[in-house]
N, C-alpha and C. Protein backbone atom coordinates (compact mmCIF):
# COMPACT_ATOMS: atom_id res chain seq x y z
N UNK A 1 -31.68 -45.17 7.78
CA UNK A 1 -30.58 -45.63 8.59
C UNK A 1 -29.32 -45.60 7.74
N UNK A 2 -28.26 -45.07 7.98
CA UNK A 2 -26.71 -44.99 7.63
C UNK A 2 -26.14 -46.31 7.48
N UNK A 3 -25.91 -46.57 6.32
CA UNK A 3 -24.82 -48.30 6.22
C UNK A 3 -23.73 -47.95 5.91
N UNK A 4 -23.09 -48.45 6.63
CA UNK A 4 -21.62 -48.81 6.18
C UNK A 4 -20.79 -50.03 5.87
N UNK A 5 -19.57 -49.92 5.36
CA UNK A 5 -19.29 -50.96 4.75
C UNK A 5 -18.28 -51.65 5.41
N UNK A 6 -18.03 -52.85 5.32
CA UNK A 6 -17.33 -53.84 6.13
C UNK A 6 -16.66 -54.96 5.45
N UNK A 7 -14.85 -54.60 6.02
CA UNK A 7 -14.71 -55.79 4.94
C UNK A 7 -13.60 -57.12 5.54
N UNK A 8 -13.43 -57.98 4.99
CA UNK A 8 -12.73 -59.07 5.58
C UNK A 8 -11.25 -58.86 5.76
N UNK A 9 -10.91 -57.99 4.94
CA UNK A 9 -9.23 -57.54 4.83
C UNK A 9 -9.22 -56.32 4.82
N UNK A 10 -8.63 -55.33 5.84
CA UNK A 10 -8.55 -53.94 5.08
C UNK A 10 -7.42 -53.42 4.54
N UNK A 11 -6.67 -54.72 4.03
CA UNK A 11 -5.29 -54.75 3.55
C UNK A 11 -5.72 -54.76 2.27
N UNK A 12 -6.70 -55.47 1.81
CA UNK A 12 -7.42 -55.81 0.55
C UNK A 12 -8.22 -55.33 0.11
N UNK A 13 -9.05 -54.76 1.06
CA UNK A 13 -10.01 -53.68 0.63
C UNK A 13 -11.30 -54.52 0.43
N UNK A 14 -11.17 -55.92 0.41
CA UNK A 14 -12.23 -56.98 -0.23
C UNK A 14 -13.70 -56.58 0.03
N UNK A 15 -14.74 -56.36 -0.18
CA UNK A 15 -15.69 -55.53 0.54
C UNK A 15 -16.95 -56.79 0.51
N UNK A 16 -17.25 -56.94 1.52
CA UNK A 16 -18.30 -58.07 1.79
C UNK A 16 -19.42 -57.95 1.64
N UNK A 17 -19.99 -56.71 2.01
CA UNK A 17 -21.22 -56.42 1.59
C UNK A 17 -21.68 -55.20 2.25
N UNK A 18 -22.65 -55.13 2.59
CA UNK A 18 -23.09 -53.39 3.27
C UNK A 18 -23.88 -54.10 4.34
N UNK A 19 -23.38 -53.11 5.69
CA UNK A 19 -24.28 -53.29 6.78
C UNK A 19 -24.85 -52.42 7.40
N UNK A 20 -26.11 -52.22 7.93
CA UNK A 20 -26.51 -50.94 8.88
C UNK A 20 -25.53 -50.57 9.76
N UNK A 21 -25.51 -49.49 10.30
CA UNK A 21 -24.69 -48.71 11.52
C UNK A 21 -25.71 -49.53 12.79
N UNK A 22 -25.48 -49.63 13.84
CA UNK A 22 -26.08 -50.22 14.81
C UNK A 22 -27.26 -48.38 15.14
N UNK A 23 -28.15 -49.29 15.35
CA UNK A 23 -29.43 -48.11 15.40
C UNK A 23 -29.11 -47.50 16.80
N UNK A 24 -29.20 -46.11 16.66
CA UNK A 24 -28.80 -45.73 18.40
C UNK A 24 -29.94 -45.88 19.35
N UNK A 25 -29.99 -46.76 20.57
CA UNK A 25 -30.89 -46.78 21.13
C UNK A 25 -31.06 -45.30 22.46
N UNK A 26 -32.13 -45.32 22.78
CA UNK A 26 -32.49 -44.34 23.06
C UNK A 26 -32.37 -44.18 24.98
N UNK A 27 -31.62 -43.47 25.43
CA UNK A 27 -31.43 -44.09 26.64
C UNK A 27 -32.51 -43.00 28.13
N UNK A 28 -32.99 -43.97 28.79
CA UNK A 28 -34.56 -43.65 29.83
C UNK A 28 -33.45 -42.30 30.67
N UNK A 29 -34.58 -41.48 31.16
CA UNK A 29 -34.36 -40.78 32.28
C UNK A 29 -35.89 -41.06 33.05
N UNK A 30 -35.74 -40.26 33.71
CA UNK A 30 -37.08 -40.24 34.62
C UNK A 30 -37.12 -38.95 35.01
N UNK A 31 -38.29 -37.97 34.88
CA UNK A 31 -38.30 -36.93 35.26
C UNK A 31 -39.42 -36.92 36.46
N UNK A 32 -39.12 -35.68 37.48
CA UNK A 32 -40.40 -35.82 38.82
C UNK A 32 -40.70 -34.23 38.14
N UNK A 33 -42.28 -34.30 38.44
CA UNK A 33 -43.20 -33.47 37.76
C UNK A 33 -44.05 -33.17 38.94
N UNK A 34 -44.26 -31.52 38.76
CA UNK A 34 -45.33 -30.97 40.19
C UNK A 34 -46.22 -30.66 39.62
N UNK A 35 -47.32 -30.90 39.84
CA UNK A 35 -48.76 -30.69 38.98
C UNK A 35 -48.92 -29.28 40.02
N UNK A 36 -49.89 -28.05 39.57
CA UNK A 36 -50.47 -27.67 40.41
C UNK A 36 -51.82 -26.78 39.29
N UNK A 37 -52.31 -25.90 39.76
CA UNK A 37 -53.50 -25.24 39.06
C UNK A 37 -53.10 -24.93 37.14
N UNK A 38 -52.18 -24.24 37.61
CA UNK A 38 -51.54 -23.74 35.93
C UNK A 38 -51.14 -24.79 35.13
N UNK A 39 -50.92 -25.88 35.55
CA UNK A 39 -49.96 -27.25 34.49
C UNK A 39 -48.95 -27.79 35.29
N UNK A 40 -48.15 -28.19 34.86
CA UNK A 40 -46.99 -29.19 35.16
C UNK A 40 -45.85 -28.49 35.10
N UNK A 41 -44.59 -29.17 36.12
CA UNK A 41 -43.48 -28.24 35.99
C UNK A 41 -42.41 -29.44 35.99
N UNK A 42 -41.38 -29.96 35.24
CA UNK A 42 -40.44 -30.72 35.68
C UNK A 42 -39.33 -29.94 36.72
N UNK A 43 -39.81 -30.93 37.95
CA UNK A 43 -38.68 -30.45 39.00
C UNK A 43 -37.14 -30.59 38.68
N UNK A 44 -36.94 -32.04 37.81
CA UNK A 44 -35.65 -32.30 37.78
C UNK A 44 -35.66 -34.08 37.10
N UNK A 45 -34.58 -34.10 36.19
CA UNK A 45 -34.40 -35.32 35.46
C UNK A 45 -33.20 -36.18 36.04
N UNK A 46 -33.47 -37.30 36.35
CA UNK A 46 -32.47 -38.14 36.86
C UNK A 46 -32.48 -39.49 35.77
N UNK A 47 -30.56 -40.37 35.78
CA UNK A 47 -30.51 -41.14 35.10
C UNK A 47 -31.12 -42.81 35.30
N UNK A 48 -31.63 -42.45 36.94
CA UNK A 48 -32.31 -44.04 37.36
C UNK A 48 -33.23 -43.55 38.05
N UNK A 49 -34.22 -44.97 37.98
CA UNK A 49 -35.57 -44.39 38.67
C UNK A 49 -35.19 -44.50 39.98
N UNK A 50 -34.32 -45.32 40.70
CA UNK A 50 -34.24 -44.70 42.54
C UNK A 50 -33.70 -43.65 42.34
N UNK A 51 -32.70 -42.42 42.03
CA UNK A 51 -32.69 -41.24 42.23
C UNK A 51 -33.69 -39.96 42.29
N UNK A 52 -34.94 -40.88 41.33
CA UNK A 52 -36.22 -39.85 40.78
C UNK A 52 -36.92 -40.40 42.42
N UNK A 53 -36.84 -41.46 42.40
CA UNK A 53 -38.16 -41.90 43.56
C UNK A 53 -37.58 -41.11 45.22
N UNK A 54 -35.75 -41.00 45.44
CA UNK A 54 -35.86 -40.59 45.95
C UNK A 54 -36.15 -38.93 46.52
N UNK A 55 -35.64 -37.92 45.30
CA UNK A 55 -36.40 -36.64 45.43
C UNK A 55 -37.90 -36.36 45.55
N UNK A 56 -38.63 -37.64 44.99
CA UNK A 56 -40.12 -37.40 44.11
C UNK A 56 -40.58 -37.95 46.29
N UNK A 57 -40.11 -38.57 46.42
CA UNK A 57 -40.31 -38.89 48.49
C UNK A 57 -39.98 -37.77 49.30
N UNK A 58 -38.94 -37.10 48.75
CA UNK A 58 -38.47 -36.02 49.53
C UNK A 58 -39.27 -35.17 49.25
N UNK A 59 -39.97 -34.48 47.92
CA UNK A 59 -40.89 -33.89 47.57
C UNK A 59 -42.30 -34.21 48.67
N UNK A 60 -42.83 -34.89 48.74
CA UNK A 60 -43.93 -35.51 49.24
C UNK A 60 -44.01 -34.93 51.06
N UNK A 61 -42.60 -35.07 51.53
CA UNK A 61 -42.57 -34.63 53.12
C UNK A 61 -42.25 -32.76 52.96
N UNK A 62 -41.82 -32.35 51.84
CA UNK A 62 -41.66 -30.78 51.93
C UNK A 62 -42.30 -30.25 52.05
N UNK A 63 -41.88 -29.20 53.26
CA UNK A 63 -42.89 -28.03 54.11
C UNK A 63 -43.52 -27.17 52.95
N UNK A 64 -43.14 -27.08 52.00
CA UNK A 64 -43.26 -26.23 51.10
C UNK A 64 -44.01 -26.88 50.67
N UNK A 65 -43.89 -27.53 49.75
CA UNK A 65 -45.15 -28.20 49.07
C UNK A 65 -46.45 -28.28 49.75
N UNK A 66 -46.42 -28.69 50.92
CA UNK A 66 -47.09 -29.29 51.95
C UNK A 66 -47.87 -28.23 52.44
N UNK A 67 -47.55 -26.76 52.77
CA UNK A 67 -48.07 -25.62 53.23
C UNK A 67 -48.35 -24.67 52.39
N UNK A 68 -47.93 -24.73 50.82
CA UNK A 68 -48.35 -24.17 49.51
C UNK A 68 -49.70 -24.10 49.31
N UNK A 69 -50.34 -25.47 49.36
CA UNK A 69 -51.21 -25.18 49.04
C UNK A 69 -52.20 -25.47 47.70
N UNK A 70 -51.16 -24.93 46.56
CA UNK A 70 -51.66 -25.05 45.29
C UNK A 70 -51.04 -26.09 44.55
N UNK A 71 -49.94 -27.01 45.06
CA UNK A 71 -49.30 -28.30 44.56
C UNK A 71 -50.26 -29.31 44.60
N UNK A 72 -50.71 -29.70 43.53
CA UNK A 72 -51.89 -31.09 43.79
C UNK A 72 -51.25 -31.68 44.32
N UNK A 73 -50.30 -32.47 43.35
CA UNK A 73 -49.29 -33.71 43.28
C UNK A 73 -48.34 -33.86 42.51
N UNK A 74 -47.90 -34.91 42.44
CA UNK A 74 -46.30 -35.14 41.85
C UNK A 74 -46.42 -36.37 40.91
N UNK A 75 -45.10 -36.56 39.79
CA UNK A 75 -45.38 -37.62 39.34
C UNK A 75 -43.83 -37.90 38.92
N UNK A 76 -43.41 -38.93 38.43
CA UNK A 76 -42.45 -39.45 37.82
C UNK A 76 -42.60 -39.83 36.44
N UNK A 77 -41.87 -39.87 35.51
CA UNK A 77 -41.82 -40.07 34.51
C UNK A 77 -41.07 -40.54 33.53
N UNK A 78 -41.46 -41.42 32.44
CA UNK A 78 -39.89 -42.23 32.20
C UNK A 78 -39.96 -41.46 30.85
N UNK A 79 -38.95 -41.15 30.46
CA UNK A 79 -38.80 -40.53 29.09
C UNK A 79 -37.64 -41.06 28.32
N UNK A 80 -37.48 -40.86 26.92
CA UNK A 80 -36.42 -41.05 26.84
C UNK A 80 -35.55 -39.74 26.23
N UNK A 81 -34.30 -39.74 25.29
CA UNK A 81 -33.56 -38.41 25.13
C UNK A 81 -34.10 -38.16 24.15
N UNK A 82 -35.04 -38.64 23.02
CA UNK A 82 -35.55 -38.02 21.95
C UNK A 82 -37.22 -37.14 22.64
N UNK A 83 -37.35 -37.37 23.91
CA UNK A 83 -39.11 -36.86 24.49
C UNK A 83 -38.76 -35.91 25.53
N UNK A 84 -39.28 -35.13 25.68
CA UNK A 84 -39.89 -34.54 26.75
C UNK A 84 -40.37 -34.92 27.75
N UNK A 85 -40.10 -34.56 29.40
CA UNK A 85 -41.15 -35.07 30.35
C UNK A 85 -42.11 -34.48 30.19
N UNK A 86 -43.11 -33.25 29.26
CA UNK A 86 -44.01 -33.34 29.47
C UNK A 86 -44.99 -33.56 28.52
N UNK A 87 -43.89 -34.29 27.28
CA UNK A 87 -45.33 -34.80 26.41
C UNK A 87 -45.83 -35.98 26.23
N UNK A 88 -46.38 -36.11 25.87
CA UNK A 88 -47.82 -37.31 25.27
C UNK A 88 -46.55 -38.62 25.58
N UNK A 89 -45.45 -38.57 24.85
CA UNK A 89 -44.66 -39.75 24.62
C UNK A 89 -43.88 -40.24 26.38
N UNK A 90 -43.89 -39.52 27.50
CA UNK A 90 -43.80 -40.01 28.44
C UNK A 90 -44.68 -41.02 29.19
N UNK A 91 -43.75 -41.91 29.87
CA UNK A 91 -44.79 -42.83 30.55
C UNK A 91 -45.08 -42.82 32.31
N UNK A 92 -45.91 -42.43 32.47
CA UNK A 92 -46.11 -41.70 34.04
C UNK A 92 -45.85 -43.60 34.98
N UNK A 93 -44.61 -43.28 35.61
CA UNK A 93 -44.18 -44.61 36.20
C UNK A 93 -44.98 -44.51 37.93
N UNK A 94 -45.15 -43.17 38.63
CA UNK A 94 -45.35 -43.52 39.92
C UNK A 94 -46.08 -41.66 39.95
N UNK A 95 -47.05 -41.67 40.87
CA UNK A 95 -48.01 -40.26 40.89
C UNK A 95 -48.64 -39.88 42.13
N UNK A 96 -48.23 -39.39 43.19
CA UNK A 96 -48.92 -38.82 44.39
C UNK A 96 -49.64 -37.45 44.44
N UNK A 97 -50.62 -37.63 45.19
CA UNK A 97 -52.24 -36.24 45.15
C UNK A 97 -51.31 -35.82 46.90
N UNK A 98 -51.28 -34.58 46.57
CA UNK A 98 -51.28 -33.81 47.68
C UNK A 98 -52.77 -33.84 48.45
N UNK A 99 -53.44 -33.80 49.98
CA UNK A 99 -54.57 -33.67 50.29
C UNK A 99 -54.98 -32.13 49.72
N UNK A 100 -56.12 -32.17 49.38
CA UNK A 100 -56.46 -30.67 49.14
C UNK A 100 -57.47 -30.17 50.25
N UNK A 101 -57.08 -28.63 50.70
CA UNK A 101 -58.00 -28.08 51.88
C UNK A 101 -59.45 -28.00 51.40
């Protein structure tokens, strides 16, 4: 972690002591994910989970999906900007099974 220094006067230069930089925290997205035979595909990353829940619903009624065929299901996912939605370090928040024929 990066410290920097901090001081009571910067007229004086007086130097108080050394402090960490504030640690950058890491900020969530949520990605919606289409499972089908081959693996996983991120459809699309949004900055709140109602924007994900509402495509990942809209997903669920699409003719397409729906008459495809080969779409199992869907999932949501919370990630953050250092992860990937599709690795290990995501946390699967909400997951619907397409019926299969």
């Amino acid at each position: 972690m990066e410290r920097s220094e901090f001081t009571d006067n910067q007229a004086t230069g007086i130097t108080l002591g050394r402090w960490p930089k504030a640690a950058r925290i890491p900020v969530m997205t949520y990605s919606v994910l289409s499972h089908d035979a081959w693996g996983s595909a991120n459809v699309g990353s949004f900055p709140s989970l109602e924007q994900a829940r509402e495509v990942f619903q809209a997903l669920q009624k699409d003719r397409w999906f729906l008459a495809d065929g080969t779409v199992r299901g869907l999932s949501i996912v919370e990630t953050s900007s250092e992860s990937e939605a599709l690795t290990a370090e995501a946390r699967t928040v909400e997951s619907f099974s397409f019926p299969q024929a």
